[in-house]
Protein backbone atom coordinates (compact mmCIF):
# COMPACT_ATOMS: atom_id res chain seq x y z
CA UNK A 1 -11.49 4.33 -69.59
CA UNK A 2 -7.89 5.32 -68.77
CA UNK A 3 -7.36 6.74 -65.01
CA UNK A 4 -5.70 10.41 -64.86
CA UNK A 5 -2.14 10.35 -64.29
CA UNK A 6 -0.82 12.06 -61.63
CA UNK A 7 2.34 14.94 -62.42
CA UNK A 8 5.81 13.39 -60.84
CA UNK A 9 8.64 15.48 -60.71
CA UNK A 10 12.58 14.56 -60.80
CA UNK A 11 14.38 17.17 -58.19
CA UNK A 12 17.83 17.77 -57.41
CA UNK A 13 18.21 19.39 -54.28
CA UNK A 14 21.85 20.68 -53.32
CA UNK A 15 23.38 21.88 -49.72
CA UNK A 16 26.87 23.24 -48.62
CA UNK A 17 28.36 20.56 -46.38
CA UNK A 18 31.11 22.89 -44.91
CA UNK A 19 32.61 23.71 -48.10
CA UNK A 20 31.86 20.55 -50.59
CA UNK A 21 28.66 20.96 -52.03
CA UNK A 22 26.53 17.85 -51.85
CA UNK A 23 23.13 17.20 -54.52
CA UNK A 24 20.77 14.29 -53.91
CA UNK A 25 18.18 13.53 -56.63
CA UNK A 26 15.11 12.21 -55.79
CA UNK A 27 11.40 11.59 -57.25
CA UNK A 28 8.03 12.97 -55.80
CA UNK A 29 4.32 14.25 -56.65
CA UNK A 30 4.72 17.53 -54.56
CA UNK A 31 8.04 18.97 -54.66
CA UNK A 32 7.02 21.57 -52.03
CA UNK A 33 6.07 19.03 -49.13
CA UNK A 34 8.82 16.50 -50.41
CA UNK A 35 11.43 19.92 -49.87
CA UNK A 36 9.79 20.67 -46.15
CA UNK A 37 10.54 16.49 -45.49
CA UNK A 38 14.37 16.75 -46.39
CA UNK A 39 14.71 20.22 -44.40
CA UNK A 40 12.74 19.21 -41.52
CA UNK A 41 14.32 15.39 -41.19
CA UNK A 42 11.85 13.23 -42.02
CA UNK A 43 13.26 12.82 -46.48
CA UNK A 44 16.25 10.13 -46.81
CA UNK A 45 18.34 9.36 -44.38
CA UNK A 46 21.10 10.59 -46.58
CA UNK A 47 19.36 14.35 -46.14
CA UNK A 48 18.86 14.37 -42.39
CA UNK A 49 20.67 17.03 -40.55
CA UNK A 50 21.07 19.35 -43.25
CA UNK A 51 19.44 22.62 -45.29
CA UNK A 52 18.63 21.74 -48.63
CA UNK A 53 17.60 24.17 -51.44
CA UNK A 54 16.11 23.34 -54.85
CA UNK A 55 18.50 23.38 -58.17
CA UNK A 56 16.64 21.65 -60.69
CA UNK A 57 13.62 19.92 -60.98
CA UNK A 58 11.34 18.75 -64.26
CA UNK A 59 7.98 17.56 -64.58
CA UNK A 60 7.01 14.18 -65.84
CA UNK A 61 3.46 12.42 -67.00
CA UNK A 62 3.82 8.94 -64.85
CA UNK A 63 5.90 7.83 -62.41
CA UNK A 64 7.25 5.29 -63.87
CA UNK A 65 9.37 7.92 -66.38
CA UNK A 66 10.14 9.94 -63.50
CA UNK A 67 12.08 7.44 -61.98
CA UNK A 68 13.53 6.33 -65.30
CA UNK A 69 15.03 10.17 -65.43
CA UNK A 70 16.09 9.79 -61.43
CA UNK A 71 17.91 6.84 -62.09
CA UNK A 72 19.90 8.50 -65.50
CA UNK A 73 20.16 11.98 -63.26
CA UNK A 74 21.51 9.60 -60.33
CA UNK A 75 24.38 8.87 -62.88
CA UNK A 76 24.85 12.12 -64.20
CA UNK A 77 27.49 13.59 -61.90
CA UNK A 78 28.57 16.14 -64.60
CA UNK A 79 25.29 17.64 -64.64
CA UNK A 80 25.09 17.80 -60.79
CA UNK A 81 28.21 19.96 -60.88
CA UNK A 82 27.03 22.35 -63.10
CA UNK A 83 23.93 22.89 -61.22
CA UNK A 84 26.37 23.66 -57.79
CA UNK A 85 29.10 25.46 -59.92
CA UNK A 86 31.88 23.30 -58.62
């Protein structure tokens, strides 16, 4: 019998860095704790020290195609500026 997979979501989060807009994509099961992580310090190193919002964000069956879609999102700077409108 096949185990119940558990939702993963694909997030890009986006904050004003004194004028340049920075995104960081990341992966996670709760997007609403993984958010309160970022904000409060304690996501990626990369995120520390800033306020982070939510632009985008999709749902996904496994993990394992969430982080398939990080990875291509990762790449995707095009995209990433459209979501800050820069």
């Amino acid at each position: 019998m096949r185990q119940p997979t558990t939702p993963c979501y694909v997030y890009v989060l986006g904050t004003d860095d004194g004028g340049a807009m920075r995104t960081y994509v990341g992966w996670t099961t709760d997007l609403n704790s993984r958010l309160a992580a970022h904000n409060s310090g304690k996501g990626a190193k990369s995120t520390r020290g800033r306020q982070w919002t939510l632009l985008y964000a999709e749902r996904h069956l496994n993990r394992s195609d969430a982080m398939s879609r990080e990875w291509h999102l990762k790449r995707d700077r095009p995209f990433r500026r459209q979501l800050t409108g820069t």
